[in-house]
N, C-alpha and C. Protein backbone atom coordinates (compact mmCIF):
# COMPACT_ATOMS: atom_id res chain seq x y z
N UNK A 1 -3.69 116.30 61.00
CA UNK A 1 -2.27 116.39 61.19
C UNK A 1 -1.84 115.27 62.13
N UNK A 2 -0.63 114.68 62.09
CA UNK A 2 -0.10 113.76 62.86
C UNK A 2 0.55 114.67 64.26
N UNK A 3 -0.32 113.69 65.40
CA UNK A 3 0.81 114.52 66.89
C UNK A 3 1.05 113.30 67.18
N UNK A 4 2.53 113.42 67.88
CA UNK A 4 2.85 112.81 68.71
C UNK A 4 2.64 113.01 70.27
N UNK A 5 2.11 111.92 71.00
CA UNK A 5 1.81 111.69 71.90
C UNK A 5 2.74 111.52 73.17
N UNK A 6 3.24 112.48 74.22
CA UNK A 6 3.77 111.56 75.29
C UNK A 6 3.87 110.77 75.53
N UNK A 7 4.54 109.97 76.58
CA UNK A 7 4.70 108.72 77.00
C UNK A 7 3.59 108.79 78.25
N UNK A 8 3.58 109.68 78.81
CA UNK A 8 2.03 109.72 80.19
C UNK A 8 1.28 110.14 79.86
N UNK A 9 0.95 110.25 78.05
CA UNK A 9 -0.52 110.37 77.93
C UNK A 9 -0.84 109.11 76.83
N UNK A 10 0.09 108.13 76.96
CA UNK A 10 -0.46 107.52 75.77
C UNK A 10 -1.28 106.29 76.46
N UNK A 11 -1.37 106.32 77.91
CA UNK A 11 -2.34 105.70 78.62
C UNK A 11 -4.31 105.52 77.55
N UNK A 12 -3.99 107.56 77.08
CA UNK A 12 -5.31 107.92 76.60
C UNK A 12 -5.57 107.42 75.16
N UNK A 13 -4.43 107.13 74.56
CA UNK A 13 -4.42 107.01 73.62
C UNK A 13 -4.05 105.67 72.99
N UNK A 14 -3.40 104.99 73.68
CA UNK A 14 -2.99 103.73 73.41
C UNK A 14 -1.65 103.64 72.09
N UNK A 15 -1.18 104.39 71.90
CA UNK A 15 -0.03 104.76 70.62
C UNK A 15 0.29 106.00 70.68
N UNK A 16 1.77 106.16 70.49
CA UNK A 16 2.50 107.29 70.32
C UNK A 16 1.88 108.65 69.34
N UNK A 17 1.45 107.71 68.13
CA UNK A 17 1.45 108.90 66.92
C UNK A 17 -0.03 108.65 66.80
N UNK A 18 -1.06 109.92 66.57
CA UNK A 18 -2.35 109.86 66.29
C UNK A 18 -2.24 110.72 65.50
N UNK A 19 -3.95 111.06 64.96
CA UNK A 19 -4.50 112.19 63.61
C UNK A 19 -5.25 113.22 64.92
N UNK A 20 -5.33 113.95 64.43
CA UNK A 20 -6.34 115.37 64.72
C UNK A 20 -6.13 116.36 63.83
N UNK A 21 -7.49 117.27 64.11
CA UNK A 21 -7.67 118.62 62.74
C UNK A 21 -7.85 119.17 63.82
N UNK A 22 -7.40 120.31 62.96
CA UNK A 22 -7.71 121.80 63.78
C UNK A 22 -7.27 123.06 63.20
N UNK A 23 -7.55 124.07 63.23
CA UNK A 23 -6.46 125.20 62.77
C UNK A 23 -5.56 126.00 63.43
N UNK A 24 -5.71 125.79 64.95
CA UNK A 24 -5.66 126.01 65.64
C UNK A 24 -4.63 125.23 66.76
N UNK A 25 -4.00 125.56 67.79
CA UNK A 25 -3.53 124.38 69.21
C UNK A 25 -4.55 124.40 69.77
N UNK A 26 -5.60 125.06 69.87
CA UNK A 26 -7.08 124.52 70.84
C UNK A 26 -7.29 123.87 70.00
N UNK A 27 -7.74 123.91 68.76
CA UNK A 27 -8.95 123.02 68.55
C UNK A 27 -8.47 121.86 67.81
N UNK A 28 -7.07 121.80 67.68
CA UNK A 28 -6.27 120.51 68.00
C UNK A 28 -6.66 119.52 69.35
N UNK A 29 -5.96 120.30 70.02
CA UNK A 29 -6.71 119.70 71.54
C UNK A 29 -8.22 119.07 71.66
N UNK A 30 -8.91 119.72 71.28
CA UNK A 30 -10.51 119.66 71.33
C UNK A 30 -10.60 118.73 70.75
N UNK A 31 -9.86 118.47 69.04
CA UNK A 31 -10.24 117.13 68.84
C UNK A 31 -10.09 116.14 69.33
N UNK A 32 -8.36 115.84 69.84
CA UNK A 32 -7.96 115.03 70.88
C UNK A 32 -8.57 114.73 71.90
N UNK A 33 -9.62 115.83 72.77
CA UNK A 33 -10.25 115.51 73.73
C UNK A 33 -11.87 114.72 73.46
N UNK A 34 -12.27 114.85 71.92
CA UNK A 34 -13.54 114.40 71.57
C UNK A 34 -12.83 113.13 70.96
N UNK A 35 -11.98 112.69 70.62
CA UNK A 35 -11.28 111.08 70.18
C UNK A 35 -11.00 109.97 71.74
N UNK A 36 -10.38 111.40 72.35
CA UNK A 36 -9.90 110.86 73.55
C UNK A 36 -10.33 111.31 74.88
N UNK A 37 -11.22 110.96 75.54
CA UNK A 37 -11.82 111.93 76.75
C UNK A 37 -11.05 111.97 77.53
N UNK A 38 -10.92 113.36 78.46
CA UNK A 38 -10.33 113.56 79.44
C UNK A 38 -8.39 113.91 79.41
N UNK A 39 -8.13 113.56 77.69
CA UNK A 39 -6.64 114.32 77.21
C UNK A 39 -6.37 115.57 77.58
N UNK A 40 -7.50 116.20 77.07
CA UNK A 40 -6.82 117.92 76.89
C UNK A 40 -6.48 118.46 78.25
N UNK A 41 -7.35 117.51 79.57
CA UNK A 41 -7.30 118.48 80.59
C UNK A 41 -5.77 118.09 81.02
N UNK A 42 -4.84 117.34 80.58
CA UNK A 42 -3.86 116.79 81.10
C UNK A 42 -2.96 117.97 80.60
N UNK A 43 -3.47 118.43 79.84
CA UNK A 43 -2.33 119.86 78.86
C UNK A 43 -2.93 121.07 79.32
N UNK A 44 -4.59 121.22 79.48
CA UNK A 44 -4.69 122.49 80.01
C UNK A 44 -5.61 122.79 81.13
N UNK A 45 -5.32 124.20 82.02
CA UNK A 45 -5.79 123.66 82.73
C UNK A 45 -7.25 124.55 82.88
N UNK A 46 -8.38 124.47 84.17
CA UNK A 46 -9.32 124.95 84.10
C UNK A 46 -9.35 126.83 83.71
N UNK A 47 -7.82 127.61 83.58
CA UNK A 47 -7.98 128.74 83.58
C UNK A 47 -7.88 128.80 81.87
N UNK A 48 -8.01 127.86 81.12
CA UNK A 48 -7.85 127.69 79.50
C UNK A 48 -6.06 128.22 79.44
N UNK A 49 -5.37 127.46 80.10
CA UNK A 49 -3.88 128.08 80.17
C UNK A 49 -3.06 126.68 79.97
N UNK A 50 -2.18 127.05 78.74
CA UNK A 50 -1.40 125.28 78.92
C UNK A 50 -0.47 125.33 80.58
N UNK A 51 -1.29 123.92 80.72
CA UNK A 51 -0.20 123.87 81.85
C UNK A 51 1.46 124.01 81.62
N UNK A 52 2.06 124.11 82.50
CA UNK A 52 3.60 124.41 82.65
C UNK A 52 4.65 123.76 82.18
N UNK A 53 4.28 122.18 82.40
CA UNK A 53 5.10 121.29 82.59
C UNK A 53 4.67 120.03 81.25
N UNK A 54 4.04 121.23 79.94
CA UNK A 54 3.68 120.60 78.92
C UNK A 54 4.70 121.25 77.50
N UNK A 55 4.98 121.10 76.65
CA UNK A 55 5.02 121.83 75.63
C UNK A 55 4.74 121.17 74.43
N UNK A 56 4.48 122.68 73.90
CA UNK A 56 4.21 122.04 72.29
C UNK A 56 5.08 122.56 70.80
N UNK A 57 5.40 121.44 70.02
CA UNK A 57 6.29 122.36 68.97
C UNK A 57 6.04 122.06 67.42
N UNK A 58 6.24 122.67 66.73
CA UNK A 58 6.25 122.35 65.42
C UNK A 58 6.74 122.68 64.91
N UNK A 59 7.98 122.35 63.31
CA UNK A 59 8.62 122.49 62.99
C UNK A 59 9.62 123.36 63.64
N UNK A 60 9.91 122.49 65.06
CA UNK A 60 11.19 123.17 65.73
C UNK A 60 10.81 123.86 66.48
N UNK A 61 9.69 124.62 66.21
CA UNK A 61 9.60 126.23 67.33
C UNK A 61 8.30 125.59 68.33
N UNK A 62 8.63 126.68 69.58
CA UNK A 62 7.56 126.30 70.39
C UNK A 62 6.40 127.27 70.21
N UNK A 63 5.12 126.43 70.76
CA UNK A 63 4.00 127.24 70.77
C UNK A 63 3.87 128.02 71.97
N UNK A 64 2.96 128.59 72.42
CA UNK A 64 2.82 129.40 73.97
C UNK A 64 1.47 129.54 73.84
N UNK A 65 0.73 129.37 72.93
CA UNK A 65 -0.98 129.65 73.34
C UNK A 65 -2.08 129.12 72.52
N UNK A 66 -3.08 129.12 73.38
CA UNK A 66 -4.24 127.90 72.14
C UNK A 66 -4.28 128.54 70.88
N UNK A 67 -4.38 129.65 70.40
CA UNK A 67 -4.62 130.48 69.25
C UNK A 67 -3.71 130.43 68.38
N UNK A 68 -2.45 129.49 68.69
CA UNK A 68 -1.50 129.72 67.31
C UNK A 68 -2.01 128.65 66.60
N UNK A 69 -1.94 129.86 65.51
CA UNK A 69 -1.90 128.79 64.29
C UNK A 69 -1.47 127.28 63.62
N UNK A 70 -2.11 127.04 63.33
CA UNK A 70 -1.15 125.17 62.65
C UNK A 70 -2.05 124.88 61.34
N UNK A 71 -1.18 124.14 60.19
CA UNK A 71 -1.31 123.47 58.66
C UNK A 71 -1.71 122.40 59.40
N UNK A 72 -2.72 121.94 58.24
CA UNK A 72 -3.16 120.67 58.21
C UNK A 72 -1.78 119.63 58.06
N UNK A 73 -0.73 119.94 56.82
CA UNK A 73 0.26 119.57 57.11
C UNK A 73 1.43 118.99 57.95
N UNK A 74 1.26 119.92 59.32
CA UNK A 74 1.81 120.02 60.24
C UNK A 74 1.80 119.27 61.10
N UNK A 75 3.47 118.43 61.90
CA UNK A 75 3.13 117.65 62.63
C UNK A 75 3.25 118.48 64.00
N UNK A 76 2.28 117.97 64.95
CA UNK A 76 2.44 118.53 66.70
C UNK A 76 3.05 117.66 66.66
N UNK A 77 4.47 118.17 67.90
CA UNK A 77 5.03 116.99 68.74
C UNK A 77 4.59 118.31 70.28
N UNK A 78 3.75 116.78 71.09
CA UNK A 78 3.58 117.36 72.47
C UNK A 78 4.68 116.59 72.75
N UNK A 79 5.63 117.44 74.18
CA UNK A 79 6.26 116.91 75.46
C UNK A 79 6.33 117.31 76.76
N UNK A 80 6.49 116.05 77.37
CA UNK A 80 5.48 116.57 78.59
C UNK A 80 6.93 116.23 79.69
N UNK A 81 7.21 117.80 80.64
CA UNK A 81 8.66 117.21 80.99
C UNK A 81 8.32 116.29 82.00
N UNK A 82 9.66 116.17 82.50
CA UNK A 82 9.53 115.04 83.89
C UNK A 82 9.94 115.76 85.60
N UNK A 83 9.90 115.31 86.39
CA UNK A 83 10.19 115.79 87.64
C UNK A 83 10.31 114.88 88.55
N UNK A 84 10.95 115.13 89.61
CA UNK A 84 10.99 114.58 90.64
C UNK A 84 12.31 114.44 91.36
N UNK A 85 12.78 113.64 92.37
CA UNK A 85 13.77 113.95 93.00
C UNK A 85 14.71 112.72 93.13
């Protein structure tokens, strides 16, 4: 499936839009993290919990946990908000 990539993670990636499989938002991730080392931890954190200040959506709706489902079809768009003062 095609994800789009943040803008502060495409350090990892070097381009906006990449491939990964999965059936899954983990094992989406997982691939991302075996293409790209050290990605996934930027989305989740050591308690296997997406961090806060990440989201993920597909066709419009948001996800909330590694276990939802996703089509091969399907594009991820990650976004990752911003902060500061």
């Amino acid at each position: 499936m095609k994800v789009l990539i943040p803008s502060p993670l495409r350090p990892y990636t070097q381009r906006s839009w990449v491939e990964a499989e999965g059936s899954t938002l983990g094992a989406v991730l997982d691939d991302l993290d075996r293409q790209f080392p050290g990605i996934r931890f930027r989305m989740v954190n050591e308690q296997e919990a997406l961090r806060p200040h990440v989201r993920f959506f597909v066709k419009g709706e948001a996800l909330f946990g590694l276990s939802e489902p996703l089509q091969p079809t399907d594009e991820l768009l990650i976004v990752q908000a911003l902060s500061g003062g």
